[in-house]
C-alpha atoms as a PDB file:
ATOM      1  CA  UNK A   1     -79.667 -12.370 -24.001  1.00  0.00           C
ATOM      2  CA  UNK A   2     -81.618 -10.054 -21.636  1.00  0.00           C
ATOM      3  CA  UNK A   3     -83.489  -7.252 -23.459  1.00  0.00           C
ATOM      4  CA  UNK A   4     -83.708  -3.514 -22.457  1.00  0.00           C
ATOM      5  CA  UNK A   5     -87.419  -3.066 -21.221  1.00  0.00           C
ATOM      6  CA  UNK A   6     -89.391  -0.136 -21.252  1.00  0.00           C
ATOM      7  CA  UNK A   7     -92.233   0.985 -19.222  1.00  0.00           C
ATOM      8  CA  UNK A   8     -94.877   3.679 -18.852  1.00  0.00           C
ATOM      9  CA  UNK A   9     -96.892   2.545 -15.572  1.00  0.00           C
ATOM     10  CA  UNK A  10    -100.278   2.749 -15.512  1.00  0.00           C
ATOM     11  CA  UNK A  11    -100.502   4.388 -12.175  1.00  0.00           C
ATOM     12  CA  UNK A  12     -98.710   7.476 -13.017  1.00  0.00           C
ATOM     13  CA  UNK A  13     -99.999  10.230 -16.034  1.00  0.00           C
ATOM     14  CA  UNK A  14     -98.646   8.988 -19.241  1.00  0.00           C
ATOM     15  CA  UNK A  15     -95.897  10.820 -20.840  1.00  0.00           C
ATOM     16  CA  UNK A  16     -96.470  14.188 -22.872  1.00  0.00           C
ATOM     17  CA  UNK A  17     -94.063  12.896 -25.267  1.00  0.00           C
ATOM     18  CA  UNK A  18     -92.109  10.115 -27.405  1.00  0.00           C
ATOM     19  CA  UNK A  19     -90.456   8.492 -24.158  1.00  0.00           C
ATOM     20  CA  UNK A  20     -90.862   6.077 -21.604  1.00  0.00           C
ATOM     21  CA  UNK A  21     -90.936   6.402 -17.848  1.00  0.00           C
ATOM     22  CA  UNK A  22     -89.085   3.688 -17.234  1.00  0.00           C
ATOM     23  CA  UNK A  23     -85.881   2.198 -18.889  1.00  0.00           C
ATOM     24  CA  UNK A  24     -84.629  -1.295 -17.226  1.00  0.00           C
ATOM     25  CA  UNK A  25     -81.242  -2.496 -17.893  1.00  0.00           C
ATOM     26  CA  UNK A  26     -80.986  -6.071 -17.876  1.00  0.00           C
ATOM     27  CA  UNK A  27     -77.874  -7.395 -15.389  1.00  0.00           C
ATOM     28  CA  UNK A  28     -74.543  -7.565 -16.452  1.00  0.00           C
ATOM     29  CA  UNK A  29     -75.222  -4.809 -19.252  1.00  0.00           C
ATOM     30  CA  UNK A  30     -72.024  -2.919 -19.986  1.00  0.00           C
ATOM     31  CA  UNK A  31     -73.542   0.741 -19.386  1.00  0.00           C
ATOM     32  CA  UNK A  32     -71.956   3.401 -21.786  1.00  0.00           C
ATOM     33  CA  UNK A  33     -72.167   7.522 -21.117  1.00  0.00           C
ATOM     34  CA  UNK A  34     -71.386   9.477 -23.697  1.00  0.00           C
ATOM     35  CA  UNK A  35     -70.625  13.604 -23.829  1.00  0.00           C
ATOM     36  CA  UNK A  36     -73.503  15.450 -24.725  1.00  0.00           C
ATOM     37  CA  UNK A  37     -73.506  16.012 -29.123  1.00  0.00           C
ATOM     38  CA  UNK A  38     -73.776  19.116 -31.039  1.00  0.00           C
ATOM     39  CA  UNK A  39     -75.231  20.163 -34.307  1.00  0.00           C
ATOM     40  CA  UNK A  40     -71.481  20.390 -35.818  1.00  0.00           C
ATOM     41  CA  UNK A  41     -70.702  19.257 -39.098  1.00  0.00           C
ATOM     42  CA  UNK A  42     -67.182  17.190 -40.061  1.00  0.00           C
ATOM     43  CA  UNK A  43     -65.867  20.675 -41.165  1.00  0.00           C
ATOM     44  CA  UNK A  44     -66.581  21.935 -38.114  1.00  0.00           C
ATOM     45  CA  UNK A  45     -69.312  24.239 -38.998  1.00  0.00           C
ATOM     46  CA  UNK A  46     -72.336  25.089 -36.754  1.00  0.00           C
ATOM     47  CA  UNK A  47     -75.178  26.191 -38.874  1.00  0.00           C
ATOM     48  CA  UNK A  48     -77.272  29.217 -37.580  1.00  0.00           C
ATOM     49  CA  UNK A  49     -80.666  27.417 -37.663  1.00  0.00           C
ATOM     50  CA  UNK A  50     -81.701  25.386 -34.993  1.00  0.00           C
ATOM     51  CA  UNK A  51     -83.567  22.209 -37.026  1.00  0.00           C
ATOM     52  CA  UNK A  52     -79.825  22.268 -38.726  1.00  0.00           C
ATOM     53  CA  UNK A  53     -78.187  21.650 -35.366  1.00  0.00           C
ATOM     54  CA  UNK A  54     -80.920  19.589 -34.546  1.00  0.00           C
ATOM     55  CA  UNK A  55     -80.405  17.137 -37.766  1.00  0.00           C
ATOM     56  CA  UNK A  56     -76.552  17.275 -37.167  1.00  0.00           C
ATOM     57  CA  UNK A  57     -76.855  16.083 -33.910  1.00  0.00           C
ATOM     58  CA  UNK A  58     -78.574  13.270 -34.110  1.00  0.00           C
ATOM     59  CA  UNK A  59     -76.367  11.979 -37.376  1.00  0.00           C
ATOM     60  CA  UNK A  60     -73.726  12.541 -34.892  1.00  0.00           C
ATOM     61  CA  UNK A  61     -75.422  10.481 -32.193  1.00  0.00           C
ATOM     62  CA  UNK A  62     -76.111   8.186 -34.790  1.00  0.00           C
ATOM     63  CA  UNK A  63     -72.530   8.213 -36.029  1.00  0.00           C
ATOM     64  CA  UNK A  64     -71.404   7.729 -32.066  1.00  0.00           C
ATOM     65  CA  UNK A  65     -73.908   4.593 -31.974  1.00  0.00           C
ATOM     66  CA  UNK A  66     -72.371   3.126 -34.386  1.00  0.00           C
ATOM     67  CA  UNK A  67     -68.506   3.755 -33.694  1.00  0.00           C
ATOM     68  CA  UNK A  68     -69.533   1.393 -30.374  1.00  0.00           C
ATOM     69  CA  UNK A  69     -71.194  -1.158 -32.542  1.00  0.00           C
ATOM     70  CA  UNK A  70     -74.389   0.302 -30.465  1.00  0.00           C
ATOM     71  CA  UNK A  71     -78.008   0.310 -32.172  1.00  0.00           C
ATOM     72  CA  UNK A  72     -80.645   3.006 -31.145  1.00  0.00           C
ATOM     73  CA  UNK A  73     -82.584   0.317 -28.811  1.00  0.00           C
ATOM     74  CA  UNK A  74     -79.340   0.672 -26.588  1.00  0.00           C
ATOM     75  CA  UNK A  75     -80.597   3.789 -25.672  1.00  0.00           C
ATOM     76  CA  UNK A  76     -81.789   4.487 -22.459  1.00  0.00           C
ATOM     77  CA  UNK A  77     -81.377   8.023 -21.589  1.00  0.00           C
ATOM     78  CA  UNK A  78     -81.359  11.217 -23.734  1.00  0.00           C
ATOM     79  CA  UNK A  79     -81.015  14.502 -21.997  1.00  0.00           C
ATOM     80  CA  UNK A  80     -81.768  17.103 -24.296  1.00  0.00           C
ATOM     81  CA  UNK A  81     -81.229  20.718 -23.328  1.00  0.00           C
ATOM     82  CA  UNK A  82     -82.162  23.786 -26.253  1.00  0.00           C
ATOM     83  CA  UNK A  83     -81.555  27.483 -25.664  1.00  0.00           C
ATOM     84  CA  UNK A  84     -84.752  28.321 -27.650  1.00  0.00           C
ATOM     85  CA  UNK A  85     -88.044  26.851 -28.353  1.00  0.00           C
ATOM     86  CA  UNK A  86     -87.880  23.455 -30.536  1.00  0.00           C
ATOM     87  CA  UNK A  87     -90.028  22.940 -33.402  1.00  0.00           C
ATOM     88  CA  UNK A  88     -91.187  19.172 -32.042  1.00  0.00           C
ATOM     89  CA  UNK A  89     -92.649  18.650 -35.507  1.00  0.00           C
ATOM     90  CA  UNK A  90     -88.925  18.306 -37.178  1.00  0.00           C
ATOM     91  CA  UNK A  91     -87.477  17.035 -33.769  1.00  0.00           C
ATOM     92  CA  UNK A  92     -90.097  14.297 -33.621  1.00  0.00           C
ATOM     93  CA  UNK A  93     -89.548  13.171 -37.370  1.00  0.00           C
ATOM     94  CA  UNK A  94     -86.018  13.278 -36.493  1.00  0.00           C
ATOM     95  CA  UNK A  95     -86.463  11.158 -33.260  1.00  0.00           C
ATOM     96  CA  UNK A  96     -88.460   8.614 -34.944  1.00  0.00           C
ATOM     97  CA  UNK A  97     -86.373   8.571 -37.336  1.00  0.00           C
ATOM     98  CA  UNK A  98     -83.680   6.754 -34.585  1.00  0.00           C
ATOM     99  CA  UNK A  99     -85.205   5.520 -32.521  1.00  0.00           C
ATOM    100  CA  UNK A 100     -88.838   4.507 -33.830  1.00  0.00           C
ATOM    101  CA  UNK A 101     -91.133   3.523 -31.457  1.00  0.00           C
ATOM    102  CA  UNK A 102     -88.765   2.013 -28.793  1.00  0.00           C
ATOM    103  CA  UNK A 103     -88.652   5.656 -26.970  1.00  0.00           C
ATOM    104  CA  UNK A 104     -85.751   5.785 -24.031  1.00  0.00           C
ATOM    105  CA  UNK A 105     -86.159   7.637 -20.722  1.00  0.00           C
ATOM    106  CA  UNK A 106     -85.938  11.146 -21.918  1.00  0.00           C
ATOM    107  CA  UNK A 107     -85.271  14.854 -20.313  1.00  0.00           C
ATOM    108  CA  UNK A 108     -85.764  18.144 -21.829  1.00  0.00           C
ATOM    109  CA  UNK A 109     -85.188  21.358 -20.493  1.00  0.00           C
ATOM    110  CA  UNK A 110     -84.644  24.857 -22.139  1.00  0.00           C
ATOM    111  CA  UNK A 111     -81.454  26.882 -20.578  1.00  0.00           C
ATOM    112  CA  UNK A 112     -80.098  30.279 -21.171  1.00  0.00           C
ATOM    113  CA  UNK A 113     -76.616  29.081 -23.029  1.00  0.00           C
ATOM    114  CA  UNK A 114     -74.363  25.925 -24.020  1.00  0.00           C
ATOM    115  CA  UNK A 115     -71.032  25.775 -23.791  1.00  0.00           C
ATOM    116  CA  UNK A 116     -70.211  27.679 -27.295  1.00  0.00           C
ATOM    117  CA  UNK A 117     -72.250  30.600 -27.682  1.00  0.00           C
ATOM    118  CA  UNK A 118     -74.030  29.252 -31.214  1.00  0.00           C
ATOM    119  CA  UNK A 119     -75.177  26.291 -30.087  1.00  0.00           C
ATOM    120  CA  UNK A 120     -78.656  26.268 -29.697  1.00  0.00           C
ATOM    121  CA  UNK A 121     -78.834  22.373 -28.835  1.00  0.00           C
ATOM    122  CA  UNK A 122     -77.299  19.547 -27.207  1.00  0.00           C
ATOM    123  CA  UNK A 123     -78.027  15.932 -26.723  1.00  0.00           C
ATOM    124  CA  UNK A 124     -76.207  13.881 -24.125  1.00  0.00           C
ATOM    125  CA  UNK A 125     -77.163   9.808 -24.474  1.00  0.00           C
ATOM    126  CA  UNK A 126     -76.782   7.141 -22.269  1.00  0.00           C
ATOM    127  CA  UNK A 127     -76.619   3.099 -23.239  1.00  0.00           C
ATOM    128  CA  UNK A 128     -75.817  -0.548 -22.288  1.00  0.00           C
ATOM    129  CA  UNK A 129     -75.646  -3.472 -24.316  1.00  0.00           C
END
């Protein structure tokens, strides 16, 4: 079986963070897209703190992996979008946590709202297997 490979060329700058440049996916891959997950607990609660949402969300992508019979190195693409600053330390701890040093293709950007006005946070993932 064909393995997802991951790249960071050597002709370009090298990435400011815990991700790779470039994600291939090996032919014949069945590519899954998933909706973007929230810091939301089974009760349905949001917590107020961000590094809450932040832990939530990725037991919930975590959770979502595994509902698919999916493991972290089918990752290939996280878009991550925050309405205020992150504290990388946690996130980082948190991302290693999942994915360890196999890093997927990754976007970040910061944005005014979400779609429910208490979410600081969301994380949409992409994968194929």
């Amino acid at each position: 079986m064909n393995k997802i490979t991951r790249l960071n060329p050597g002709n370009i700058p090298a990435p400011v963070g815990n991700y790779s440049h470039v994600t291939i996916i090996p032919k014949n891959s069945d590519l899954y897209t998933f909706s973007g997950q929230i810091g939301i607990d089974s009760t349905g609660n949001i917590p107020e703190d961000l590094n809450e949402q932040v832990a939530l969300t990725f037991k919930n992508i975590q959770q979502l992996l595994d509902s698919q019979d999916l493991i972290p190195d089918n990752v290939i693409k996280v878009n991550i979008w925050a309405t205020e600053e992150i504290d990388w330390e946690f996130f980082d701890k948190k991302w290693e946590t999942l994915f360890g040093q196999k890093y997927p293709s990754m976007t970040i950007a910061y944005i005014k709202a979400l779609g429910l006005p208490e979410l600081k946070i969301e994380i949409e993932i992409w994968a194929a297997k």
